[in-house]
N, C-alpha and C. Protein backbone atom coordinates (compact mmCIF):
# COMPACT_ATOMS: atom_id res chain seq x y z
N UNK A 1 27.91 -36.44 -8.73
CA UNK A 1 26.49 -36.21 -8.53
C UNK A 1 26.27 -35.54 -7.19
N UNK A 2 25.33 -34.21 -6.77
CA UNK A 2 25.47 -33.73 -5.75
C UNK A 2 24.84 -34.63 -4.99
N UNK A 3 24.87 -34.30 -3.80
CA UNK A 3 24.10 -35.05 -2.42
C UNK A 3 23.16 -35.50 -2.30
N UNK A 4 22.05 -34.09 -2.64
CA UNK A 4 21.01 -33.31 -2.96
C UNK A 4 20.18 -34.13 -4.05
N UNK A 5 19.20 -35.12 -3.82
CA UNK A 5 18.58 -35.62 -5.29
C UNK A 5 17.70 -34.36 -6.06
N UNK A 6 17.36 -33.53 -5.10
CA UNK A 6 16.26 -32.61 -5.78
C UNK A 6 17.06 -31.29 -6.39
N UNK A 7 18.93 -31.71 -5.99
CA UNK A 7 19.50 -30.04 -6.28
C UNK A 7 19.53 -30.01 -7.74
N UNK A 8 19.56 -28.96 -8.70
CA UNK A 8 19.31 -29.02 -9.93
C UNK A 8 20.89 -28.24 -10.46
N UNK A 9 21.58 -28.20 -11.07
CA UNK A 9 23.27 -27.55 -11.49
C UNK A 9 22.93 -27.09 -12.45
N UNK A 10 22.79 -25.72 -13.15
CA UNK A 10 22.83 -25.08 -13.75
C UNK A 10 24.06 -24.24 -14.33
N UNK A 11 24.99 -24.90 -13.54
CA UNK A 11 26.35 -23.98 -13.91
C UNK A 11 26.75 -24.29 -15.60
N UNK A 12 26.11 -25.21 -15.98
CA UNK A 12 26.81 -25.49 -17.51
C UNK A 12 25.81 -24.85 -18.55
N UNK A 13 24.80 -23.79 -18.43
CA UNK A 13 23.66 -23.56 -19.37
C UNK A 13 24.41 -22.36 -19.64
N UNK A 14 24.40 -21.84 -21.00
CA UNK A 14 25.14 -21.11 -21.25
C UNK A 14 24.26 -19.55 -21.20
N UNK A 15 24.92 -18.57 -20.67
CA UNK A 15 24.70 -17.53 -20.55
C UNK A 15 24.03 -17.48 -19.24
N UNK A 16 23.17 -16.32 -18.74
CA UNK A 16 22.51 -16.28 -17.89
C UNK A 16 21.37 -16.81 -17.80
N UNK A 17 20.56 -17.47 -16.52
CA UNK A 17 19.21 -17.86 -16.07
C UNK A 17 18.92 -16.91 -14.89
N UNK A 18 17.97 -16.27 -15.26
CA UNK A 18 17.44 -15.72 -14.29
C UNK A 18 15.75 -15.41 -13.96
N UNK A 19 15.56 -15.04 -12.74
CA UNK A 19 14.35 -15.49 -12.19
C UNK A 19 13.94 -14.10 -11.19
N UNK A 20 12.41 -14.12 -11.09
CA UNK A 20 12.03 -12.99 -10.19
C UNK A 20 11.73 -13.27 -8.60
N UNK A 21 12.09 -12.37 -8.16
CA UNK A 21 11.63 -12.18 -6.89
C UNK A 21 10.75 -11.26 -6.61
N UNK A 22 9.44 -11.71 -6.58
CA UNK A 22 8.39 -10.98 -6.44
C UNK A 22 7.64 -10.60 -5.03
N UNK A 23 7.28 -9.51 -4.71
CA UNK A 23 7.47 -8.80 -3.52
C UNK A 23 5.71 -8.28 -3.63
N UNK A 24 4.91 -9.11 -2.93
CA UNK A 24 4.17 -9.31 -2.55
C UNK A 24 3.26 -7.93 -1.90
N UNK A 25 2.26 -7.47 -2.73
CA UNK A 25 1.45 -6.10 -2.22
C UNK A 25 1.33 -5.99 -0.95
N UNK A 26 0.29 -7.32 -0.42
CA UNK A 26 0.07 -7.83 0.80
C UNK A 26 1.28 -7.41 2.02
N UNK A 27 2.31 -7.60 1.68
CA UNK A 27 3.40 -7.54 2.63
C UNK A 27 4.12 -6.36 3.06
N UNK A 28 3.31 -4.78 2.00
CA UNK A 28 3.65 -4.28 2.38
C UNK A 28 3.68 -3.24 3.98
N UNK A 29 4.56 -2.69 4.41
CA UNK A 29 4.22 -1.74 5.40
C UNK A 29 4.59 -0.73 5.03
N UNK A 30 3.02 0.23 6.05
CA UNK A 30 2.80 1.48 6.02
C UNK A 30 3.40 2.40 7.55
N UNK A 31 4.02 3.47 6.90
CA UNK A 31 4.65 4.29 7.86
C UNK A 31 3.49 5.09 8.66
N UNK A 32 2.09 5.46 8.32
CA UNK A 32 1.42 6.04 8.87
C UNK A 32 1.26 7.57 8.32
N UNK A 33 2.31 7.98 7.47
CA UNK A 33 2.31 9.79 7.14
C UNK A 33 2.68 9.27 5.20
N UNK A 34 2.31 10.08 4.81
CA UNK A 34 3.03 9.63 3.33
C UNK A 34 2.57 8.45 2.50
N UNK A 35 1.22 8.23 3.50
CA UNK A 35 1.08 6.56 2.45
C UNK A 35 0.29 6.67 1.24
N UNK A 36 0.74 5.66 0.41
CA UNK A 36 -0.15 5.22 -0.83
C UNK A 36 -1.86 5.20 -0.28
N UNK A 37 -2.66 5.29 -1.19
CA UNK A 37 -3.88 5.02 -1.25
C UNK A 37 -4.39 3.91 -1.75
N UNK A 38 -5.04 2.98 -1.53
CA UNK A 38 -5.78 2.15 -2.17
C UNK A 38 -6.91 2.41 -3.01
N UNK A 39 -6.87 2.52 -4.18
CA UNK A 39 -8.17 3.02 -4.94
C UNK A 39 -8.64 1.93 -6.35
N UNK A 40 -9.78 2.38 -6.65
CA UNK A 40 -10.19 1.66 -7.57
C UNK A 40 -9.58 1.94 -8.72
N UNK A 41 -9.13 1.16 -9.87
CA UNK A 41 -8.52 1.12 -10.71
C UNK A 41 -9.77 0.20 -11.81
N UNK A 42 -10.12 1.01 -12.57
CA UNK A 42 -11.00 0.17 -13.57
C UNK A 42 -11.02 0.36 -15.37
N UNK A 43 -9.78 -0.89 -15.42
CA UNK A 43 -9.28 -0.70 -17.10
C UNK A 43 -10.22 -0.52 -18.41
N UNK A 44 -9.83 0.22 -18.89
CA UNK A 44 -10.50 0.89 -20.26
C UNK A 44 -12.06 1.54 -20.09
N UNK A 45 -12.20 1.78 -18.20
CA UNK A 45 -13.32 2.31 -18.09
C UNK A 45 -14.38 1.56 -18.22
N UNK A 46 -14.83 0.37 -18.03
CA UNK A 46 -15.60 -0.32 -17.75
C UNK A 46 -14.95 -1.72 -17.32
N UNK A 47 -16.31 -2.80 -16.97
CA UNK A 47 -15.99 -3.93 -16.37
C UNK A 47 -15.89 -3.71 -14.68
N UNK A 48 -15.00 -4.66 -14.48
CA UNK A 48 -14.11 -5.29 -12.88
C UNK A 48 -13.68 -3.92 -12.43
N UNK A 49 -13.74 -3.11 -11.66
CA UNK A 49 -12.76 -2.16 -10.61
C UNK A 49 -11.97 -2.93 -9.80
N UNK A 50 -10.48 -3.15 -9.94
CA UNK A 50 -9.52 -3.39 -8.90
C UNK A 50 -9.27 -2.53 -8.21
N UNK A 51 -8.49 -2.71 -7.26
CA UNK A 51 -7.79 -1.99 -5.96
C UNK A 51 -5.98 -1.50 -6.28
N UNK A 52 -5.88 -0.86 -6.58
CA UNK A 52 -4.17 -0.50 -6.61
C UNK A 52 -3.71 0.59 -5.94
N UNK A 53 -2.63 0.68 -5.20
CA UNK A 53 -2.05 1.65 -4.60
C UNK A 53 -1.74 2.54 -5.42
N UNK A 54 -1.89 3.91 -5.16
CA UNK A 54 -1.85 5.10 -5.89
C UNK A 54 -0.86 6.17 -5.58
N UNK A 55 0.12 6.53 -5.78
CA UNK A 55 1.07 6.96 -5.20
C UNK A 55 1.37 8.35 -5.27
N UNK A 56 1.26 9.62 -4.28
CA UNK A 56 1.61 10.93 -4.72
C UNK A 56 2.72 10.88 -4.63
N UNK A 57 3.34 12.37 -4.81
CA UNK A 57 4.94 12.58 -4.21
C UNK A 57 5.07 12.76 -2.75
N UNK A 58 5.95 12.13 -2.75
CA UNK A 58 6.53 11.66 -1.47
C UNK A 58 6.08 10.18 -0.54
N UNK A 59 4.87 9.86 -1.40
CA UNK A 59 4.30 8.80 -0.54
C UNK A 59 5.45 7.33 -0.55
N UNK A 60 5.07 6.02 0.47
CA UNK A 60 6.20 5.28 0.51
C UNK A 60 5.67 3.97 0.89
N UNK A 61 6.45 3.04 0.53
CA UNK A 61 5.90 1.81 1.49
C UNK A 61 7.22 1.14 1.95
N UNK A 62 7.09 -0.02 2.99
CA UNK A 62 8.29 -0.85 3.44
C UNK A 62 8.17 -2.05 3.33
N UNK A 63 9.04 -2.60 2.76
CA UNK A 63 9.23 -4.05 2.91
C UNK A 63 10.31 -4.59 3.01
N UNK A 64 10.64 -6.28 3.50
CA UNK A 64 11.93 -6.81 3.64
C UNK A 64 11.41 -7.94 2.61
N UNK A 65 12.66 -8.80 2.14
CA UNK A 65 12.70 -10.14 1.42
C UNK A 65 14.32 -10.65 1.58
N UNK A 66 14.15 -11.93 1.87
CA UNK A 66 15.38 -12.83 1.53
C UNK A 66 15.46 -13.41 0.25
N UNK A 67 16.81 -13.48 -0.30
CA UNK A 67 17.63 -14.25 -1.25
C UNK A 67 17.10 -15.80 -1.00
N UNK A 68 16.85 -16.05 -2.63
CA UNK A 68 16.36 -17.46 -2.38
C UNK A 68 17.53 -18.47 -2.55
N UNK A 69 17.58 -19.57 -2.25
CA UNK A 69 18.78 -20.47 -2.52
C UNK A 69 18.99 -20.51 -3.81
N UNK A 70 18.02 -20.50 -4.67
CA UNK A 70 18.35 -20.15 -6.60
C UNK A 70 19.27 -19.11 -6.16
N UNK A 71 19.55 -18.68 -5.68
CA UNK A 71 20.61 -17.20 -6.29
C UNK A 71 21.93 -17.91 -6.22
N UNK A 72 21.93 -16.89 -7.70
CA UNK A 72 23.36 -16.97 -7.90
C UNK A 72 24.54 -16.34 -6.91
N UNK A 73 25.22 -16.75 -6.22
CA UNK A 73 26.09 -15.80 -5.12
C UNK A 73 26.92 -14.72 -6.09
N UNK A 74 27.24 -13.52 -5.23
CA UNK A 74 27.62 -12.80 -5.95
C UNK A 74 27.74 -12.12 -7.27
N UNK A 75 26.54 -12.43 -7.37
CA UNK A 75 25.75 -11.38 -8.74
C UNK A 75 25.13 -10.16 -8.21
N UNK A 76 25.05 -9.13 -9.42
CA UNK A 76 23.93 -7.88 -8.56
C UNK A 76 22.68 -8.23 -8.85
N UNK A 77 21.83 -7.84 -8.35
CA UNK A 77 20.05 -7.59 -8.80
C UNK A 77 20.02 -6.17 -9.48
N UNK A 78 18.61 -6.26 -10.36
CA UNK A 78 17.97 -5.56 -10.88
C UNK A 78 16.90 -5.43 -10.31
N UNK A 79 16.49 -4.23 -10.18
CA UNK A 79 15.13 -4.08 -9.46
C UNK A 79 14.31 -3.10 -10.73
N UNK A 80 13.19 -3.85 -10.33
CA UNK A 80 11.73 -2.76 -11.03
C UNK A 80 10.46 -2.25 -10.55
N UNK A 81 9.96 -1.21 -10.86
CA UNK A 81 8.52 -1.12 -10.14
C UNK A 81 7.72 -1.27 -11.75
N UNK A 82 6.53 -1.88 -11.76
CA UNK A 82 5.47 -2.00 -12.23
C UNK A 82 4.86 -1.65 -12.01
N UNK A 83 4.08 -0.29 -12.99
CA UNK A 83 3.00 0.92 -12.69
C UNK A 83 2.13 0.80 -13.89
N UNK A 84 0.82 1.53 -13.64
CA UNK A 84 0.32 2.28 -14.48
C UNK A 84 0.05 3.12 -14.25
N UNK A 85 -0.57 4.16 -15.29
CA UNK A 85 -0.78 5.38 -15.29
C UNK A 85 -1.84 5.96 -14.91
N UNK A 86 -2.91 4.34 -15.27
CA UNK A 86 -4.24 4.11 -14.99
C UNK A 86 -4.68 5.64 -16.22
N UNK A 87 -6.36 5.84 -15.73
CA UNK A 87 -6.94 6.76 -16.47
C UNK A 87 -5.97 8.56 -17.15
N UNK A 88 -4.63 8.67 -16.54
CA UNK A 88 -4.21 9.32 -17.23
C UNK A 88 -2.84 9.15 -17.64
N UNK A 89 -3.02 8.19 -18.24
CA UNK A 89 -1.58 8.03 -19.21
C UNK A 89 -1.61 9.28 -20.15
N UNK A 90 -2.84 9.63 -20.90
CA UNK A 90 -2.72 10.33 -22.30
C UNK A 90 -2.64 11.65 -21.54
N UNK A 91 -2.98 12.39 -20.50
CA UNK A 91 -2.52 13.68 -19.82
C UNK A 91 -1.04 13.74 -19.81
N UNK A 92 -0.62 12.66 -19.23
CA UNK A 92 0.51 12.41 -18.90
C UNK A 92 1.96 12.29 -19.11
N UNK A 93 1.41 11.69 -20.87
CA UNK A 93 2.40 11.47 -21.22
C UNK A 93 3.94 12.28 -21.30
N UNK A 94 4.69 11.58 -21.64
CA UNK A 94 6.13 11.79 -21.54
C UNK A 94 6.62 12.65 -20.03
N UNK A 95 5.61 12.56 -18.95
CA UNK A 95 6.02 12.74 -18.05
C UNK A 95 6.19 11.75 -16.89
N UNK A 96 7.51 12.66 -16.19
CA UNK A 96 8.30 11.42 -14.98
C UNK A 96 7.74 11.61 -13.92
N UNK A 97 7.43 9.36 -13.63
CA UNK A 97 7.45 9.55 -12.18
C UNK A 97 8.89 8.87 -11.84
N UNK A 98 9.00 9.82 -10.45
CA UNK A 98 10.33 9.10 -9.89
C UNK A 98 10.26 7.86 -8.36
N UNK A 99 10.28 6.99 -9.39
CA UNK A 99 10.57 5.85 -8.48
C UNK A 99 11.48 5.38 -7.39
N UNK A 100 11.88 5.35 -6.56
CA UNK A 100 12.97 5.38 -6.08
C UNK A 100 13.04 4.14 -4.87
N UNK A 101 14.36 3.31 -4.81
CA UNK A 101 14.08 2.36 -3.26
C UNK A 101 15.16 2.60 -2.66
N UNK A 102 15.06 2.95 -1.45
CA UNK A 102 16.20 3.11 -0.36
C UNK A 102 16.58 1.55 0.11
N UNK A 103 17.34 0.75 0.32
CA UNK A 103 17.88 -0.11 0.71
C UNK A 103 19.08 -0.46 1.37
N UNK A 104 19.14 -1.62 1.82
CA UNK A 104 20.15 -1.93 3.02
C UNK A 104 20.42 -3.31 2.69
N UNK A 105 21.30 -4.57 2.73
CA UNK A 105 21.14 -5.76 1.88
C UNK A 105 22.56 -5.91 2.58
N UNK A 106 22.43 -7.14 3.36
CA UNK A 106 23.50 -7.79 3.58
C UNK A 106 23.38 -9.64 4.11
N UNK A 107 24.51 -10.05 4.17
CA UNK A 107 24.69 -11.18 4.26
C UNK A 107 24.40 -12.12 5.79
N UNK A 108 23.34 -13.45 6.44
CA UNK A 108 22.79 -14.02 7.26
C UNK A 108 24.29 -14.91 8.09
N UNK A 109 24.46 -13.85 8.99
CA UNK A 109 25.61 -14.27 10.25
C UNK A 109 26.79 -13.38 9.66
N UNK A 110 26.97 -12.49 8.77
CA UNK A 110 27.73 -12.33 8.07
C UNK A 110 28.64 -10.65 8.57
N UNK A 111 27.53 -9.88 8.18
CA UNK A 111 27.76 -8.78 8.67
C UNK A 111 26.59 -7.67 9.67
N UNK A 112 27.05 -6.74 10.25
CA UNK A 112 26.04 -5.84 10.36
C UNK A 112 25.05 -4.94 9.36
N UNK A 113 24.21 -4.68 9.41
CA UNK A 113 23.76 -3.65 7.96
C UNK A 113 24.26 -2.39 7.97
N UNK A 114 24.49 -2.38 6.40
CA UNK A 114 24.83 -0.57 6.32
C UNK A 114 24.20 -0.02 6.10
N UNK A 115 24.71 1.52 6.41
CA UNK A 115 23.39 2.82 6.05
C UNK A 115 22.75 2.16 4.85
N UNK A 116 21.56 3.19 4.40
CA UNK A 116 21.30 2.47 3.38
C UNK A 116 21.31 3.24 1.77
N UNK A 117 21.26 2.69 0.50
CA UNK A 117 21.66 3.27 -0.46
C UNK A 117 20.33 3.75 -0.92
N UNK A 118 20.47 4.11 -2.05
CA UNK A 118 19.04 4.78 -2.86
C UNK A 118 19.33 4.78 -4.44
N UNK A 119 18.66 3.81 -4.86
CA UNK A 119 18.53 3.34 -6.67
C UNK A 119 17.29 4.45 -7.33
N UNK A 120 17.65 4.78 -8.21
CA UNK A 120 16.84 5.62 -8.78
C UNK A 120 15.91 4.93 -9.80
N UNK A 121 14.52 4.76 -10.29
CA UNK A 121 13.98 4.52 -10.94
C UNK A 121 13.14 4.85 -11.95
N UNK A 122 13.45 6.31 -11.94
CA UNK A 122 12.92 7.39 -12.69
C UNK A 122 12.24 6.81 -14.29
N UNK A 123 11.29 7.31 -14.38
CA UNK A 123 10.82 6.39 -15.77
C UNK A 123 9.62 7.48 -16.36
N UNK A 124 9.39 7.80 -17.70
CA UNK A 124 8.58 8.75 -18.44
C UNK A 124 7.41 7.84 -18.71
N UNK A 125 6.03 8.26 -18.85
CA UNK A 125 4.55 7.79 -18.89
C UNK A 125 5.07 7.05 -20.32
N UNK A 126 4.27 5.76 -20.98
CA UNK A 126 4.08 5.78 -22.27
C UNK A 126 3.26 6.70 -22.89
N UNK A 127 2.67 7.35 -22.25
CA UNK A 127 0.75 8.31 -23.00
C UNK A 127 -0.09 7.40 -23.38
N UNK A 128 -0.20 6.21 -22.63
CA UNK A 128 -1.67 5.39 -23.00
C UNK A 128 -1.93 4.62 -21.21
N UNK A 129 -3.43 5.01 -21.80
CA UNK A 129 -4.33 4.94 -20.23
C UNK A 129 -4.31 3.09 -20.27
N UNK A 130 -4.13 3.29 -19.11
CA UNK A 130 -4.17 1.32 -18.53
C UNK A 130 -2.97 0.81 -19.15
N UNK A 131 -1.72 1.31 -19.56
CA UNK A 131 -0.62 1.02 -19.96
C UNK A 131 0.34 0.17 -18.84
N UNK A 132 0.80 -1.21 -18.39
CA UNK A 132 1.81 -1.40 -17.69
C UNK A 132 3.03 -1.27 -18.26
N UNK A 133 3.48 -0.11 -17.56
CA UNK A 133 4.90 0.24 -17.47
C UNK A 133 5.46 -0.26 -16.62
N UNK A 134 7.09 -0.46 -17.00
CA UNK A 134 7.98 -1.19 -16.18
C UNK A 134 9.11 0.07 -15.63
N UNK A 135 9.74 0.30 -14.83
CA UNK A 135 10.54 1.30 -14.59
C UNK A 135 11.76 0.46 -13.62
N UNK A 136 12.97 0.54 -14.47
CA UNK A 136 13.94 -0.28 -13.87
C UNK A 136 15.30 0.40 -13.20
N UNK A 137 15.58 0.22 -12.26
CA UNK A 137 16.80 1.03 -12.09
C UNK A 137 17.50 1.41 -12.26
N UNK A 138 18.22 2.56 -12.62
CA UNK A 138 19.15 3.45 -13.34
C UNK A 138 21.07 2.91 -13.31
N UNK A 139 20.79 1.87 -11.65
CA UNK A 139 21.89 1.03 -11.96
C UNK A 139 21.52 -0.36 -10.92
N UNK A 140 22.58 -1.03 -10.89
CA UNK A 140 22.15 -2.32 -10.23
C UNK A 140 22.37 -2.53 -8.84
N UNK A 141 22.05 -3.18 -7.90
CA UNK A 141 22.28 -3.44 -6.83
C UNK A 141 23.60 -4.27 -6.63
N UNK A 142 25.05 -3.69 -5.84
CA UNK A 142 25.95 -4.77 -5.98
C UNK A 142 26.08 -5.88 -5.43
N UNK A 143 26.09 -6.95 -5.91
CA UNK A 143 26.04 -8.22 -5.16
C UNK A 143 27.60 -8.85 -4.86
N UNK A 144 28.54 -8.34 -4.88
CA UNK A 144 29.65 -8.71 -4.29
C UNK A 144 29.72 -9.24 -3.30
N UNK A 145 30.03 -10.49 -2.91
CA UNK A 145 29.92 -10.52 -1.74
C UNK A 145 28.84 -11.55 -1.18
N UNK A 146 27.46 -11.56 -1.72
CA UNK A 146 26.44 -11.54 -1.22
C UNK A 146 25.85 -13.11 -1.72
N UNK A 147 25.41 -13.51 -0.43
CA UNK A 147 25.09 -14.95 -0.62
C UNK A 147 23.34 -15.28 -0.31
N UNK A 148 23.13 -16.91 -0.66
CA UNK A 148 22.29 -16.95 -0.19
C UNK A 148 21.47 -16.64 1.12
N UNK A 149 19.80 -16.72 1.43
CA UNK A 149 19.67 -16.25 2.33
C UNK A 149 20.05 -14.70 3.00
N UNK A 150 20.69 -13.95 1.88
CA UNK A 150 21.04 -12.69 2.51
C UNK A 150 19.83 -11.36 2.57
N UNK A 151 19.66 -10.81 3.50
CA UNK A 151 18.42 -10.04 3.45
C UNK A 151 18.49 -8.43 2.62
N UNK A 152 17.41 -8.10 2.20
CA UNK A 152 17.58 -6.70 1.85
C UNK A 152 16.03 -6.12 2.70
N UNK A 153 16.27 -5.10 2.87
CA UNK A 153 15.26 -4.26 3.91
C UNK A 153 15.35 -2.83 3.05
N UNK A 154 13.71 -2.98 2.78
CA UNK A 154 13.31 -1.78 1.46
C UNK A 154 12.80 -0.74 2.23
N UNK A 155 12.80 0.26 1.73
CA UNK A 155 11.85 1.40 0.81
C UNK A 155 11.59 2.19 0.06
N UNK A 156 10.45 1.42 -0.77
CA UNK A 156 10.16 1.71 -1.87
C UNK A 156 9.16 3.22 -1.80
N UNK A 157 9.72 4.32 -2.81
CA UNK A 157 8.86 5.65 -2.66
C UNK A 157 8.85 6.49 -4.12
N UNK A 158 8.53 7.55 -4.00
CA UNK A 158 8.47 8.53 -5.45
C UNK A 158 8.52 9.94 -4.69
N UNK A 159 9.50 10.20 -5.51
CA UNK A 159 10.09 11.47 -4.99
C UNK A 159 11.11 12.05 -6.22
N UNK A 160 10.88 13.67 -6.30
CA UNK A 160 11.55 14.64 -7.25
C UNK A 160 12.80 15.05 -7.00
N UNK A 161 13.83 14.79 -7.05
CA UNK A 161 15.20 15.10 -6.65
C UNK A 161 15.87 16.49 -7.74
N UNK A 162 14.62 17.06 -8.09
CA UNK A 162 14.77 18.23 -9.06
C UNK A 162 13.95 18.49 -11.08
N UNK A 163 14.04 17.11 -11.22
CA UNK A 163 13.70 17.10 -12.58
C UNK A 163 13.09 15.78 -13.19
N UNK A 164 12.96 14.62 -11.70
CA UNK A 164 12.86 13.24 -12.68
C UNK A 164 11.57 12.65 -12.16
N UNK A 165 10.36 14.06 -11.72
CA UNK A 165 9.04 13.51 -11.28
C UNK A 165 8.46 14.70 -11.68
N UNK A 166 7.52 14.82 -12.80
CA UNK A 166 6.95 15.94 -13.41
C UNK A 166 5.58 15.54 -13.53
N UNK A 167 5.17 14.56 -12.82
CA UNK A 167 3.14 14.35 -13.13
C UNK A 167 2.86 14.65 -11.85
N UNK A 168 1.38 15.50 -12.68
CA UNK A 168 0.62 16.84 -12.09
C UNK A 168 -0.39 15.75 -11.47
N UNK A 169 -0.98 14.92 -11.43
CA UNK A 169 -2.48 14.34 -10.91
C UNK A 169 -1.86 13.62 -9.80
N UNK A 170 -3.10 14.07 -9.07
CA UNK A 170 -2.90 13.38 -7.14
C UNK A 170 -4.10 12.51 -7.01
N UNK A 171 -3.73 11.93 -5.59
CA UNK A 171 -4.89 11.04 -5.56
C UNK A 171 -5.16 9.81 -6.74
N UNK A 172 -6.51 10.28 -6.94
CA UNK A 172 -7.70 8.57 -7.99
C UNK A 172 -6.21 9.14 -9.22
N UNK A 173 -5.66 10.48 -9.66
CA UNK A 173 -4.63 10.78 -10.83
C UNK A 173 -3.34 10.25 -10.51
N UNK A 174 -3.07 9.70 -9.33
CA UNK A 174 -1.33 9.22 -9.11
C UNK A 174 -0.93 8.33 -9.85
N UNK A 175 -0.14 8.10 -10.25
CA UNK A 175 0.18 6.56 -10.62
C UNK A 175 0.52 5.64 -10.09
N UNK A 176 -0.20 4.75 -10.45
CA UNK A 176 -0.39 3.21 -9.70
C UNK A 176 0.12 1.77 -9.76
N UNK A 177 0.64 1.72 -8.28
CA UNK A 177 2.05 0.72 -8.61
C UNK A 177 1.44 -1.10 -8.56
N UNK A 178 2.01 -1.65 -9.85
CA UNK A 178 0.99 -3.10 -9.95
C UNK A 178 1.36 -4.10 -9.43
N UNK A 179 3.64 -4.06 -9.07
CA UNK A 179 4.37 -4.89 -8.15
C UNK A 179 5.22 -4.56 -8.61
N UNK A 180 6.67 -4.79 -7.15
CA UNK A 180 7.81 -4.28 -7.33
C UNK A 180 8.55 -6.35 -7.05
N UNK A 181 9.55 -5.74 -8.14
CA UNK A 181 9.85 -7.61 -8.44
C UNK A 181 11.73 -6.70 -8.78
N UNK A 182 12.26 -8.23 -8.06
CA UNK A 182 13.20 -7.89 -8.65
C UNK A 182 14.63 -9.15 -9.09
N UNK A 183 15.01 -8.98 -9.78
CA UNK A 183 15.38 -9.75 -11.19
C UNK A 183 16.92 -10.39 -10.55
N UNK A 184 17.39 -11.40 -10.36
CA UNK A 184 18.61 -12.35 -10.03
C UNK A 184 18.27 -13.22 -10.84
N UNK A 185 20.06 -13.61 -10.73
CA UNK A 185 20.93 -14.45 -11.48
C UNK A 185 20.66 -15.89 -10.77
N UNK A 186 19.99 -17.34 -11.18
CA UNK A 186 20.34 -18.06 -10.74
C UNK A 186 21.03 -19.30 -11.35
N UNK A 187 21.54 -20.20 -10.55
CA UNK A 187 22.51 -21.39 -10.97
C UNK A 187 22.19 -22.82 -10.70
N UNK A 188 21.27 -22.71 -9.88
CA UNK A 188 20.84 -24.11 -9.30
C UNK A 188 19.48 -24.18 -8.81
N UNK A 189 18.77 -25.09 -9.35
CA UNK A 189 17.41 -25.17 -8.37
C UNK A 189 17.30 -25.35 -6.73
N UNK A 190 18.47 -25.32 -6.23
CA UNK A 190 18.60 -24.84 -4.22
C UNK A 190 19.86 -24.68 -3.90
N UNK A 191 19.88 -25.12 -2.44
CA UNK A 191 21.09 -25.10 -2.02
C UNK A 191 21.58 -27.02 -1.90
N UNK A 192 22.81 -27.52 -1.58
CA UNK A 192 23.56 -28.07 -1.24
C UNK A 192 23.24 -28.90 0.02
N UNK A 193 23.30 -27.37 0.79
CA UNK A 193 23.26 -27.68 2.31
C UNK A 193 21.99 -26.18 2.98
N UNK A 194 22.02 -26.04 4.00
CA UNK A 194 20.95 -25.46 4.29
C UNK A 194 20.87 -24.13 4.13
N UNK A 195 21.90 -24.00 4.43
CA UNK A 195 22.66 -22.66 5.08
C UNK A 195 23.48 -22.09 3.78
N UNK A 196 24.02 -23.24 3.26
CA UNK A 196 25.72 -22.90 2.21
C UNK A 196 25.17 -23.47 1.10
N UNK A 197 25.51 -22.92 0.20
CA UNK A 197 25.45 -23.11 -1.61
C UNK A 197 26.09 -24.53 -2.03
């Protein structure tokens, strides 16, 4: 029996459990040149107007998040952005925005950070207005290595690397990001000990 009355062992459930890490609008930071817009977003054209960031090309935001003690050590993540198209999905359709997060992700006392990599998220409109689309990365983040508590330091942007961002509308027409979450393996409801698995 672990130590831990509240630790939960998941190692015997068969297959994978996994859980989001959701990355908070609020938290993001702005570089000052390139930023998203905040605009009204109002589904099927009437009702409530929300607020959603609206994203041209090139625009960007920054954020950091730690590994929760649920993580599974040494698994990769999946990352996603959650968009809509808002009022022009049906212009839009079958055209790419390119999603993209630059990142850096390493382990607490462990190592220094490395340059950082860049996941592609490239994803085609469905063609329907107020549609949430999901756009997931083209491959995974490697988690070799990588333990609890380990940090990753984002940025998240949209950008054409030649062919995988083809929508024409700027501004109130960008597409609009609803949250960027991203997807681990876990094994246990915490840690052990504070620090160590």
């Amino acid at each position: 029996m672990p130590s831990n009355p509240l630790f939960i062992d998941l190692s015997g459930v068969r297959g994978s459990v996994w859980d989001d890490l959701l990355i908070n609008s609020g938290l993001f930071q702005f570089a000052g040149s390139n930023d998203p817009v905040w605009r009204d977003w109002q589904p099927g054209g009437s009702g409530t107007s929300f607020r959603l960031l609206h994203f041209n090309l090139n625009d960007e935001i920054y954020f950091s998040c730690q590994l929760p003690h649920t993580y599974k050590e040494g698994t990769d993540l999946h990352v996603h952005a959650h968009w809509t198209p808002a009022k022009r999905g049906n212009e839009e359709s079958g055209s790419y925005v390119g999603w993209k997060l630059d990142y850096t992700w390493t382990n607490i006392n462990g190592s220094a950070f490395a340059p950082s990599a860049v996941i592609d998220m490239s994803d085609t409109c469905s063609g329907t207005d107020d549609y949430h689309e999901v756009s997931e990365g083209l491959t995974v983040l490697s988690g070799t290595g990588k333990t609890i508590s380990s940090m990753l330091v984002c940025r998240l942007f949209r950008s054409d690397t030649g062919t995988d961002d083809t929508w024409t509308g700027t501004n109130a027409d960008a597409p609009a990001l609803l949250q960027f979450d991203i997807h681990h393996e876990i094994d246990a409801g915490g840690s052990r000990q504070e620090w160590v698995k």
